[in-house]
PDB file of N, CA and C in Angstrom:
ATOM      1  N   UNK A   1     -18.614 -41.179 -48.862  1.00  0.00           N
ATOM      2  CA  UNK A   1     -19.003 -42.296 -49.704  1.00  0.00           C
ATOM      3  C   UNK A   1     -20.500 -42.560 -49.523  1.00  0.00           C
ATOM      4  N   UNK A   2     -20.985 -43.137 -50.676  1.00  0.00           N
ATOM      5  CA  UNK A   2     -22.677 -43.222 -50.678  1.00  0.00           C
ATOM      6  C   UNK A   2     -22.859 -44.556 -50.811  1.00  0.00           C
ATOM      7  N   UNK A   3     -23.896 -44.952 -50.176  1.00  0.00           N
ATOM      8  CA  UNK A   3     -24.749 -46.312 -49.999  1.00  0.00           C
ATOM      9  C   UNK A   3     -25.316 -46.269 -51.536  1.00  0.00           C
ATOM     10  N   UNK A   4     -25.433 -47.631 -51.608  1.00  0.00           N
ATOM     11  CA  UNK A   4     -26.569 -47.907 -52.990  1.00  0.00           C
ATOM     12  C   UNK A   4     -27.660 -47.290 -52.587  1.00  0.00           C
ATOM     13  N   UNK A   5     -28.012 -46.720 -51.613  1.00  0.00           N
ATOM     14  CA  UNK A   5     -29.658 -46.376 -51.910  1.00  0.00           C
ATOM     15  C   UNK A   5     -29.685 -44.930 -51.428  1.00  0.00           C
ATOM     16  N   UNK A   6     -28.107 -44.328 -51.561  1.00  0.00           N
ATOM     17  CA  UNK A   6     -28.461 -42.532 -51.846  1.00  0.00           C
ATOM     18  C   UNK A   6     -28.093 -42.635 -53.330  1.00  0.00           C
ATOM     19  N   UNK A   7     -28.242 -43.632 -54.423  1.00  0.00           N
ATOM     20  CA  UNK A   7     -27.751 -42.873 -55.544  1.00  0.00           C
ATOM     21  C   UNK A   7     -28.382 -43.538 -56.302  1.00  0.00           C
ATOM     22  N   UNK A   8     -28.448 -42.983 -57.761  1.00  0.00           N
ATOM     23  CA  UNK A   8     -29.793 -42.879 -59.054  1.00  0.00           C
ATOM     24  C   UNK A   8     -28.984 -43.211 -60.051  1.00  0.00           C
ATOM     25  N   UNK A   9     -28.945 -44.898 -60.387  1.00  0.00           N
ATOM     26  CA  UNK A   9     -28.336 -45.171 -61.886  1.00  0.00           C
ATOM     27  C   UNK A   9     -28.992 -44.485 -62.728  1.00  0.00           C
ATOM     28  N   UNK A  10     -28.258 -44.425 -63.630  1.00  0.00           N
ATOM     29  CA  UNK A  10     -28.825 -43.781 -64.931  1.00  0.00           C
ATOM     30  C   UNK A  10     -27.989 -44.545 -66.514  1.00  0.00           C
ATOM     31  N   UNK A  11     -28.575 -43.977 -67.531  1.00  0.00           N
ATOM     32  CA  UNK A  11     -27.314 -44.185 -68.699  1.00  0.00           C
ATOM     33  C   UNK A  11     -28.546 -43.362 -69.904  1.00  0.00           C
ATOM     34  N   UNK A  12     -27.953 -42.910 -70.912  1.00  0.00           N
ATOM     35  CA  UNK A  12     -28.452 -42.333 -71.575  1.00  0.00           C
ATOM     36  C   UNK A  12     -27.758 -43.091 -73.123  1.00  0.00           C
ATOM     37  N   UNK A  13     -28.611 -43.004 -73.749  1.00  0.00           N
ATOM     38  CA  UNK A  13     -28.532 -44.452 -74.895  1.00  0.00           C
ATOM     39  C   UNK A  13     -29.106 -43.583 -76.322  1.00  0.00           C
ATOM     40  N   UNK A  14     -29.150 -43.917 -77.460  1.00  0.00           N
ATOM     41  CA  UNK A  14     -29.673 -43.744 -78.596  1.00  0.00           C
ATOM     42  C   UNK A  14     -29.870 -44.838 -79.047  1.00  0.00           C
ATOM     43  N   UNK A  15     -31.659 -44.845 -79.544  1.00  0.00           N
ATOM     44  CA  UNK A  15     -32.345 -45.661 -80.126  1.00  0.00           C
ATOM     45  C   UNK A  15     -31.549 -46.182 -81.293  1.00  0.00           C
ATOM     46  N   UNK A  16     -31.746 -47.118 -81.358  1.00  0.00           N
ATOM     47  CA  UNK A  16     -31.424 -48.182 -82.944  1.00  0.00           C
ATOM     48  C   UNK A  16     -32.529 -48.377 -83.914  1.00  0.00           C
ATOM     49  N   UNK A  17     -33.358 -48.286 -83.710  1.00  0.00           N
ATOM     50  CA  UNK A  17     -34.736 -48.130 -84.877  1.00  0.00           C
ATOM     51  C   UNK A  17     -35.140 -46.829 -84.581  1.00  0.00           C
ATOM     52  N   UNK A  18     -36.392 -46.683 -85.548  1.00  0.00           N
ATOM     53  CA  UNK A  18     -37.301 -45.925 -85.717  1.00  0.00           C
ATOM     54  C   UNK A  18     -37.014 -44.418 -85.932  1.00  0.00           C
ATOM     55  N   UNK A  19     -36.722 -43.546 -84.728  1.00  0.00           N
ATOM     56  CA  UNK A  19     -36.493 -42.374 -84.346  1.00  0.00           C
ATOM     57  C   UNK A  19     -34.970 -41.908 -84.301  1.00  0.00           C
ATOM     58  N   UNK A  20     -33.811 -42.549 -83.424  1.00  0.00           N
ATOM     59  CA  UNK A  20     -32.801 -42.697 -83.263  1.00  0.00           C
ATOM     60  C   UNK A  20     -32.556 -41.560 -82.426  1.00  0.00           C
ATOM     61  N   UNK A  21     -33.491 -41.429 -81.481  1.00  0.00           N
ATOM     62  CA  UNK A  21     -33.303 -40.081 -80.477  1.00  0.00           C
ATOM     63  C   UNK A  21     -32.596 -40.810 -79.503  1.00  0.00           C
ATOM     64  N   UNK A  22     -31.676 -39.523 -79.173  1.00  0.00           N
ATOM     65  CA  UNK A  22     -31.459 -40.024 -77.494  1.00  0.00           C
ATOM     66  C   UNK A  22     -32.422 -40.215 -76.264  1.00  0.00           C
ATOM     67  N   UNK A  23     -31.987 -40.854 -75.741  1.00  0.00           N
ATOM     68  CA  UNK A  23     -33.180 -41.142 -74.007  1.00  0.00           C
ATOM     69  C   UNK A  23     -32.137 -41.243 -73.031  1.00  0.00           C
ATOM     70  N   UNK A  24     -33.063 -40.971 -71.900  1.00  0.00           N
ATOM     71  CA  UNK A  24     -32.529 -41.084 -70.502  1.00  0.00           C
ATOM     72  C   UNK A  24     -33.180 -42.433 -69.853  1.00  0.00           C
ATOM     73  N   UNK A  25     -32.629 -43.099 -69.106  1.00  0.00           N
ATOM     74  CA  UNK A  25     -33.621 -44.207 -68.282  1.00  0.00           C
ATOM     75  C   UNK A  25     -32.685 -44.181 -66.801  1.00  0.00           C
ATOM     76  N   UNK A  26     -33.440 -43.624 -65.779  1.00  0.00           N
ATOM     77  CA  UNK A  26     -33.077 -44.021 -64.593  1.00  0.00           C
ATOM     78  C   UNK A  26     -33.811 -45.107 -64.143  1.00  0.00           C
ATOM     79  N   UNK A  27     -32.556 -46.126 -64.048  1.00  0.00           N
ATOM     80  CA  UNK A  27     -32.800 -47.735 -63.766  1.00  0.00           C
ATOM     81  C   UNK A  27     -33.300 -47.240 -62.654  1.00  0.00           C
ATOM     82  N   UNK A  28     -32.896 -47.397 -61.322  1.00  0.00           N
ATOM     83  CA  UNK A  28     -33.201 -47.365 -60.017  1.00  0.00           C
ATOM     84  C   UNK A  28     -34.532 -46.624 -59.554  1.00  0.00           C
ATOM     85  N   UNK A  29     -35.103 -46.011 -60.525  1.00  0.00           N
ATOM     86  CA  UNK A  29     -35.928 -45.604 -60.195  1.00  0.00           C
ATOM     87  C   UNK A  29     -37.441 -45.823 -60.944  1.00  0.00           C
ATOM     88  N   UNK A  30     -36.882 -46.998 -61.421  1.00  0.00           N
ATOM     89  CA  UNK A  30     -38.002 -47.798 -62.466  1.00  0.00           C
ATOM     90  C   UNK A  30     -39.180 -48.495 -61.465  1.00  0.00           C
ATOM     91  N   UNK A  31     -40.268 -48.223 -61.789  1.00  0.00           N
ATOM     92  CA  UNK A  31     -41.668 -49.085 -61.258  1.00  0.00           C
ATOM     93  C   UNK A  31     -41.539 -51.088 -62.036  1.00  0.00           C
ATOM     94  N   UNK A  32     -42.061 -51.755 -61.390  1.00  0.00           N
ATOM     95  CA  UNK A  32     -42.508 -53.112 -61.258  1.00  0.00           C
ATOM     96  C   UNK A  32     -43.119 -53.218 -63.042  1.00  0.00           C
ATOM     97  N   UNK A  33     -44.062 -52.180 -63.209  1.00  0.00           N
ATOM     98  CA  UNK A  33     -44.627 -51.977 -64.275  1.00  0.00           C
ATOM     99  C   UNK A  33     -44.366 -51.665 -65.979  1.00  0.00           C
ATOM    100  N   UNK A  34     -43.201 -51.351 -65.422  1.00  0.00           N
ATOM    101  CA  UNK A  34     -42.369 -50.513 -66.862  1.00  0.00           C
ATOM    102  C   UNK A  34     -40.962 -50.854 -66.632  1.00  0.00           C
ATOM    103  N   UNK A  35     -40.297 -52.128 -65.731  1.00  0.00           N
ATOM    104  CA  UNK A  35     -38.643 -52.054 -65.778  1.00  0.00           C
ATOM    105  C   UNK A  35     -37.956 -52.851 -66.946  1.00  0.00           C
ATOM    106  N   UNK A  36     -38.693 -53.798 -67.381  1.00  0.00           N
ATOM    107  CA  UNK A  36     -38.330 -54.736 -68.156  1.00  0.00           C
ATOM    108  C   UNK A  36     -38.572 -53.865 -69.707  1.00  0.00           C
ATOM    109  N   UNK A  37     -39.350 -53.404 -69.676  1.00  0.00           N
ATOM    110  CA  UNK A  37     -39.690 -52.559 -71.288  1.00  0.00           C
ATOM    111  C   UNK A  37     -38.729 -51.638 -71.109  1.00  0.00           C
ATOM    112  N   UNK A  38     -38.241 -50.886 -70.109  1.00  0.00           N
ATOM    113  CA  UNK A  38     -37.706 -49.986 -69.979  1.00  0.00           C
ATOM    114  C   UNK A  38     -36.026 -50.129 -70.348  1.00  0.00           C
ATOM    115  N   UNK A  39     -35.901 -51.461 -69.165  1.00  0.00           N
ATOM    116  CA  UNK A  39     -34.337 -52.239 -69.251  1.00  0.00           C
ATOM    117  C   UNK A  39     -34.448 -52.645 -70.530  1.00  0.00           C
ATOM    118  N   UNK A  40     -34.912 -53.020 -71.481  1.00  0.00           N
ATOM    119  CA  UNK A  40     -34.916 -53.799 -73.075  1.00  0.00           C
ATOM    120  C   UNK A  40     -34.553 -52.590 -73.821  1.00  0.00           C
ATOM    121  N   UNK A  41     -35.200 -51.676 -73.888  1.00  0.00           N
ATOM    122  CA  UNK A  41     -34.768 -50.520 -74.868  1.00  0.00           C
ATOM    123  C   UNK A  41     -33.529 -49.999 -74.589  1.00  0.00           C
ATOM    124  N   UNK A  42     -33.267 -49.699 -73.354  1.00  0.00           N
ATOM    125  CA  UNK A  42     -31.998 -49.403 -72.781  1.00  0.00           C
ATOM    126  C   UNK A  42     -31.104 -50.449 -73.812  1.00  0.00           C
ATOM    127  N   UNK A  43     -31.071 -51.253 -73.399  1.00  0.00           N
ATOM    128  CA  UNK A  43     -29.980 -52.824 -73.809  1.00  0.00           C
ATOM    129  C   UNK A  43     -29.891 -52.813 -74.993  1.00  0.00           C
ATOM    130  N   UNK A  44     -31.337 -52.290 -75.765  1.00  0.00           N
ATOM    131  CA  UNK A  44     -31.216 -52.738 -77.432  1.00  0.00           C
ATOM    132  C   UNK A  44     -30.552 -51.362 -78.375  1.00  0.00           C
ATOM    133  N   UNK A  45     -29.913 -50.005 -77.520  1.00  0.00           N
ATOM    134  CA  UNK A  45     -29.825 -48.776 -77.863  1.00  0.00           C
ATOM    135  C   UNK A  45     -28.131 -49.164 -78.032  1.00  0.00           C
ATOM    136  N   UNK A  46     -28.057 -47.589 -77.998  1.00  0.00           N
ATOM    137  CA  UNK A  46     -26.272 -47.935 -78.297  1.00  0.00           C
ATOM    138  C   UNK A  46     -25.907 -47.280 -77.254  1.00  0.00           C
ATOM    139  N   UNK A  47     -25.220 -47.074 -76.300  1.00  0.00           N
ATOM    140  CA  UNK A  47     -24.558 -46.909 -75.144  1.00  0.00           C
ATOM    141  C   UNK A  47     -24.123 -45.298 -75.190  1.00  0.00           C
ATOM    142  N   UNK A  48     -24.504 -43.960 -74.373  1.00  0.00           N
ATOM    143  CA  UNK A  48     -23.301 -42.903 -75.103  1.00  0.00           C
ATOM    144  C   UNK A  48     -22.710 -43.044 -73.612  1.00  0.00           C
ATOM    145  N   UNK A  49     -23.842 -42.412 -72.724  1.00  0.00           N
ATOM    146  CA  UNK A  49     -22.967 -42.148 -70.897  1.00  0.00           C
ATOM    147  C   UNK A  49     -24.032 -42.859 -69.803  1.00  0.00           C
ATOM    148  N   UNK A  50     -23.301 -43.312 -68.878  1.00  0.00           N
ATOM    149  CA  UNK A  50     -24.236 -44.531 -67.539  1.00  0.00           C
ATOM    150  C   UNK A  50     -23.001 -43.782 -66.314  1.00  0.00           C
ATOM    151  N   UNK A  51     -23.566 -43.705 -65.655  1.00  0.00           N
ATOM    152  CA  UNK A  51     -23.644 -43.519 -64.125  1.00  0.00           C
ATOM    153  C   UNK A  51     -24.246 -42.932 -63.024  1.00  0.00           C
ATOM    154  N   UNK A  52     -23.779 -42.908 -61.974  1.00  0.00           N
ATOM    155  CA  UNK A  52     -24.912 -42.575 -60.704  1.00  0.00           C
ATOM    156  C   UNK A  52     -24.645 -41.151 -60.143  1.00  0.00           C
ATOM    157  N   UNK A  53     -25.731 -40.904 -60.052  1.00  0.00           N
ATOM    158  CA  UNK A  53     -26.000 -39.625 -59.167  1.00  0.00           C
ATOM    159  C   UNK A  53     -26.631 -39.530 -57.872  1.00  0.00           C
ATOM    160  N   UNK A  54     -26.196 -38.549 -57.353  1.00  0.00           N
ATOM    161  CA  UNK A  54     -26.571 -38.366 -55.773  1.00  0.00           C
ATOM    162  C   UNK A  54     -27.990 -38.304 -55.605  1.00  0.00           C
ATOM    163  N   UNK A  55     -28.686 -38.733 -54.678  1.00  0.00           N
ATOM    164  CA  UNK A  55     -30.478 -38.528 -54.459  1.00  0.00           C
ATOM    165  C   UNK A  55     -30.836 -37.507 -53.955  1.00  0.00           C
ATOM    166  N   UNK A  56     -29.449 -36.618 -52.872  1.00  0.00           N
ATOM    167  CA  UNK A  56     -29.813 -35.358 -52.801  1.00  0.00           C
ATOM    168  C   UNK A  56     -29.696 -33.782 -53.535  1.00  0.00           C
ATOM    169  N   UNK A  57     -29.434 -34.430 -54.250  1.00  0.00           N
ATOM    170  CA  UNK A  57     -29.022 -32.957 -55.460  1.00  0.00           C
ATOM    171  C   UNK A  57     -30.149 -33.673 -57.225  1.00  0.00           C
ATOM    172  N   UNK A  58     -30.712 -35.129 -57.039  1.00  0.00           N
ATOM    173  CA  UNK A  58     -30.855 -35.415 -57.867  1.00  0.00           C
ATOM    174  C   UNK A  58     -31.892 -35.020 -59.440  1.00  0.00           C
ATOM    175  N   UNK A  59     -32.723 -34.123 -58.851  1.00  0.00           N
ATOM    176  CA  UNK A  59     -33.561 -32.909 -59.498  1.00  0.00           C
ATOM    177  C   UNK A  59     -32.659 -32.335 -60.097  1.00  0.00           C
ATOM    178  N   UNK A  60     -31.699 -31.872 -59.447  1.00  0.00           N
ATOM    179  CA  UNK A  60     -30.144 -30.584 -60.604  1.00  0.00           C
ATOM    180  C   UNK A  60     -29.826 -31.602 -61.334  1.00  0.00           C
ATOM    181  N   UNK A  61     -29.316 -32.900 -60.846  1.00  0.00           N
ATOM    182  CA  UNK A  61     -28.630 -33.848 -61.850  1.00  0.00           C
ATOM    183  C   UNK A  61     -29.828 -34.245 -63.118  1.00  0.00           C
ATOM    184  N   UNK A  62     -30.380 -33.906 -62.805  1.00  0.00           N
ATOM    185  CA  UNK A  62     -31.908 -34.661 -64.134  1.00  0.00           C
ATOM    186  C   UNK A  62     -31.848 -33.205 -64.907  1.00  0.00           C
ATOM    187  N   UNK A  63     -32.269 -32.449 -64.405  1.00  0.00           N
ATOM    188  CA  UNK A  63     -32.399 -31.179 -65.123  1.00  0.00           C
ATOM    189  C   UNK A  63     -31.075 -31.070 -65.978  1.00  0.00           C
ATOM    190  N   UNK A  64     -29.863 -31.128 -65.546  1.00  0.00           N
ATOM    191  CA  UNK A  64     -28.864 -31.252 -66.509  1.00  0.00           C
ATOM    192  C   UNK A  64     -28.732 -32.352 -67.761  1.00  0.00           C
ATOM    193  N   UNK A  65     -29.073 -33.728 -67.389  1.00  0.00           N
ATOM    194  CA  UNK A  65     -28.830 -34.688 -68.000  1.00  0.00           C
ATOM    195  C   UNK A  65     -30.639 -34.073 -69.480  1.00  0.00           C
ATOM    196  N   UNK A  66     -31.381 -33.891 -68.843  1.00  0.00           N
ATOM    197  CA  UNK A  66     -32.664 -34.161 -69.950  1.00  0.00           C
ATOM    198  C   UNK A  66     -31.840 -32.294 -70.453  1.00  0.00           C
ATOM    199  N   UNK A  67     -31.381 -31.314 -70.320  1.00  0.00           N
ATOM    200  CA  UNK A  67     -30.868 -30.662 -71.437  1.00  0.00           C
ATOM    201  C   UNK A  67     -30.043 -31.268 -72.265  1.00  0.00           C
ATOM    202  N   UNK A  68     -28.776 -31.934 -71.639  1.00  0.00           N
ATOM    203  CA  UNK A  68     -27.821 -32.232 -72.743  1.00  0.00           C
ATOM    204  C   UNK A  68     -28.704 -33.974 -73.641  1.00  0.00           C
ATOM    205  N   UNK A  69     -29.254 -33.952 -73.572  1.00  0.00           N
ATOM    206  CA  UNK A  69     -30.575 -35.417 -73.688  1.00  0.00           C
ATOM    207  C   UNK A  69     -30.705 -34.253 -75.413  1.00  0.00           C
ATOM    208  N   UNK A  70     -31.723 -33.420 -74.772  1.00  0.00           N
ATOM    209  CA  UNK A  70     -32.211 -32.017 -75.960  1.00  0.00           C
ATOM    210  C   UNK A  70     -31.317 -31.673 -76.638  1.00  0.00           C
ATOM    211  N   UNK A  71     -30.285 -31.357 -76.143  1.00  0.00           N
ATOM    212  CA  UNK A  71     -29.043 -31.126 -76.917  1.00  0.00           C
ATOM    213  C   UNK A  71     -28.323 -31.768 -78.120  1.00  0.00           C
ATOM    214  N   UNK A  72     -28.544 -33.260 -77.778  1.00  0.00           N
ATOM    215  CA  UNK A  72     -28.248 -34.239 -78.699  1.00  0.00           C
ATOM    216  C   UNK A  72     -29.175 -34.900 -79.446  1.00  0.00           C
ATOM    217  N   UNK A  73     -30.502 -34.711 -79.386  1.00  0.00           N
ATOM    218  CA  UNK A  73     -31.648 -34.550 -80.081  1.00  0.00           C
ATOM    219  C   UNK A  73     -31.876 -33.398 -81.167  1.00  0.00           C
ATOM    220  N   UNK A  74     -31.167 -32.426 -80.722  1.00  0.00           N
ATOM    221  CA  UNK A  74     -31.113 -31.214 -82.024  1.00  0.00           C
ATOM    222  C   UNK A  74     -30.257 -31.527 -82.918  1.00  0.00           C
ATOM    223  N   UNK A  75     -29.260 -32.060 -82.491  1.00  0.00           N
ATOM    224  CA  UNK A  75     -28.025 -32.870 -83.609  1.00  0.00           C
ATOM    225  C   UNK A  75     -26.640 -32.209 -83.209  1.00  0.00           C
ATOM    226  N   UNK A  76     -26.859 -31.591 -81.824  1.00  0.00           N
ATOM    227  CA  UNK A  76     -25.653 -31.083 -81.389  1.00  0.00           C
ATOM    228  C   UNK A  76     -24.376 -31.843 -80.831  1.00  0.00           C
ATOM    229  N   UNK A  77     -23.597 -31.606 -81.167  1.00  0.00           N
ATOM    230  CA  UNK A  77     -22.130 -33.191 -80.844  1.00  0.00           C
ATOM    231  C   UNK A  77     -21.863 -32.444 -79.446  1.00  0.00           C
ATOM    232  N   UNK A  78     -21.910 -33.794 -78.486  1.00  0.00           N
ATOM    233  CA  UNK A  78     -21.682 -33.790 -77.016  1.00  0.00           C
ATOM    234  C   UNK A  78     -20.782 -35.090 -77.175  1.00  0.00           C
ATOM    235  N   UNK A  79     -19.861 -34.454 -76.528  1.00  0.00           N
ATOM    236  CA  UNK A  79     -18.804 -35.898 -76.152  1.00  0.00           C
ATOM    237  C   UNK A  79     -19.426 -36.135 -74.269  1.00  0.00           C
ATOM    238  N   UNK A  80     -18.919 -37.609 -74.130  1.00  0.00           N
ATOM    239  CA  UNK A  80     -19.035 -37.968 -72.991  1.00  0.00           C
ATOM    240  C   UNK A  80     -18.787 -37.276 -71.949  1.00  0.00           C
ATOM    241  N   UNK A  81     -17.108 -36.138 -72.036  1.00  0.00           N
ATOM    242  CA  UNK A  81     -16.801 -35.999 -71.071  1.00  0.00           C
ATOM    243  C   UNK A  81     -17.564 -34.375 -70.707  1.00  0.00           C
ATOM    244  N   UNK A  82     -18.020 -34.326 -71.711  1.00  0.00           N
ATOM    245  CA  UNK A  82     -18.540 -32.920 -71.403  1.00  0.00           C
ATOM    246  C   UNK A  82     -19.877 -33.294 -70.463  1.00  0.00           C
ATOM    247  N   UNK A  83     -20.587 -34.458 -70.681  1.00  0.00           N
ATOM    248  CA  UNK A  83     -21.745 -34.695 -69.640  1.00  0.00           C
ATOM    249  C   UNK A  83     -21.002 -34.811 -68.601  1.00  0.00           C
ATOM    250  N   UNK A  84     -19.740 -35.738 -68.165  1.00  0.00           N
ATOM    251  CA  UNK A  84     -19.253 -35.659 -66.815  1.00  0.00           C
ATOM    252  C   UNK A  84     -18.642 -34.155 -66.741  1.00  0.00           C
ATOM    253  N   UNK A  85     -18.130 -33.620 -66.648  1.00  0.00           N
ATOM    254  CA  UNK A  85     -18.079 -31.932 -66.508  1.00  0.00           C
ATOM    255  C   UNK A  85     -19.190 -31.338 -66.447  1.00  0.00           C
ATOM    256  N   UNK A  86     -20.428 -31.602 -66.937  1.00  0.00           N
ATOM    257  CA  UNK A  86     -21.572 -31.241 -66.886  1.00  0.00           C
ATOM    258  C   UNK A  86     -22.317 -31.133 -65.267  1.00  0.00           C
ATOM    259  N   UNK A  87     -22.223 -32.298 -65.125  1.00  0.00           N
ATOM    260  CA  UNK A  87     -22.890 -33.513 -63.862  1.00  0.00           C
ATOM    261  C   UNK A  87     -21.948 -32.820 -62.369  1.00  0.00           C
ATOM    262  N   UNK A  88     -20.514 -32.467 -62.662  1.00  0.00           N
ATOM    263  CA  UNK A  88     -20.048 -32.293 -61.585  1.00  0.00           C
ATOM    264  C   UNK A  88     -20.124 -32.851 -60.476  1.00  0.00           C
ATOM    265  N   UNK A  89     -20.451 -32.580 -59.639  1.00  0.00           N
ATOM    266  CA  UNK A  89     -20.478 -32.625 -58.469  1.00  0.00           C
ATOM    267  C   UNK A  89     -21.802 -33.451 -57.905  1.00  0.00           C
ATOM    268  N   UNK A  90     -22.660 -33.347 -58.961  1.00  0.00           N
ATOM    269  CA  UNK A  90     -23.704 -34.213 -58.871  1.00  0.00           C
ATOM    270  C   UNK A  90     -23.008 -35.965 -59.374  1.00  0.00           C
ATOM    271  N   UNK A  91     -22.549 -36.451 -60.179  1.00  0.00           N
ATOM    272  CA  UNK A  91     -21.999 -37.260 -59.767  1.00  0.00           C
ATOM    273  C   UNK A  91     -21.686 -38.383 -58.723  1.00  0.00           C
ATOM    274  N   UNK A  92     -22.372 -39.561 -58.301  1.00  0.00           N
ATOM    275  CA  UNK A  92     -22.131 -40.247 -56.786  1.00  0.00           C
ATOM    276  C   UNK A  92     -21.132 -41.222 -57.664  1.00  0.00           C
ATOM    277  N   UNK A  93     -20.116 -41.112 -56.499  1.00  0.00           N
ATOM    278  CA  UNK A  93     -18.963 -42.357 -57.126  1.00  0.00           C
ATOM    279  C   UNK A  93     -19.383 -43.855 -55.838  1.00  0.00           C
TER     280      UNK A  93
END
């Protein structure tokens, strides 16, 4: 089991204006400078997948999440569970 501070919220959202791309935002790892702009877009998007990943594998877990990110930016249909099948083991419960 992992402490809150081996693991990297995340959630990956699609914009509601403008563009309507998908994004990634790892909360937990937001600066003083950019959390509130950051947390607002998050909030104002539409929800697809949110959860945490391990801090020691968390480079594999990003590298996976910003492909299937690309993936759904090309207009390719990703269901949820395929990001968790994706994530594996990277995954922190």
């Amino acid at each position: 089991m992992l402490f809150e501070a081996d693991k990297v919220m995340f959630e990956i959202y699609r914009e509601t204006e403008y563009s309507r791309k998908y994004r990634v935002v790892y909360f937990t790892e937001l600066q003083d400078h950019n959390k509130e702009t950051e947390i607002n877009r998050a909030l104002s998007g539409e929800h697809f997948f949110d959860g945490f990943i391990a801090n020691d594998h968390k480079d594999e877990a990003k590298a996976i999440i910003e492909a299937i990110v690309s993936r759904l930016n090309e207009g390719e249909t990703v269901d949820p569970q395929e990001v968790e099948r994706a994530l594996g083991d990277h995954i922190a419960w």
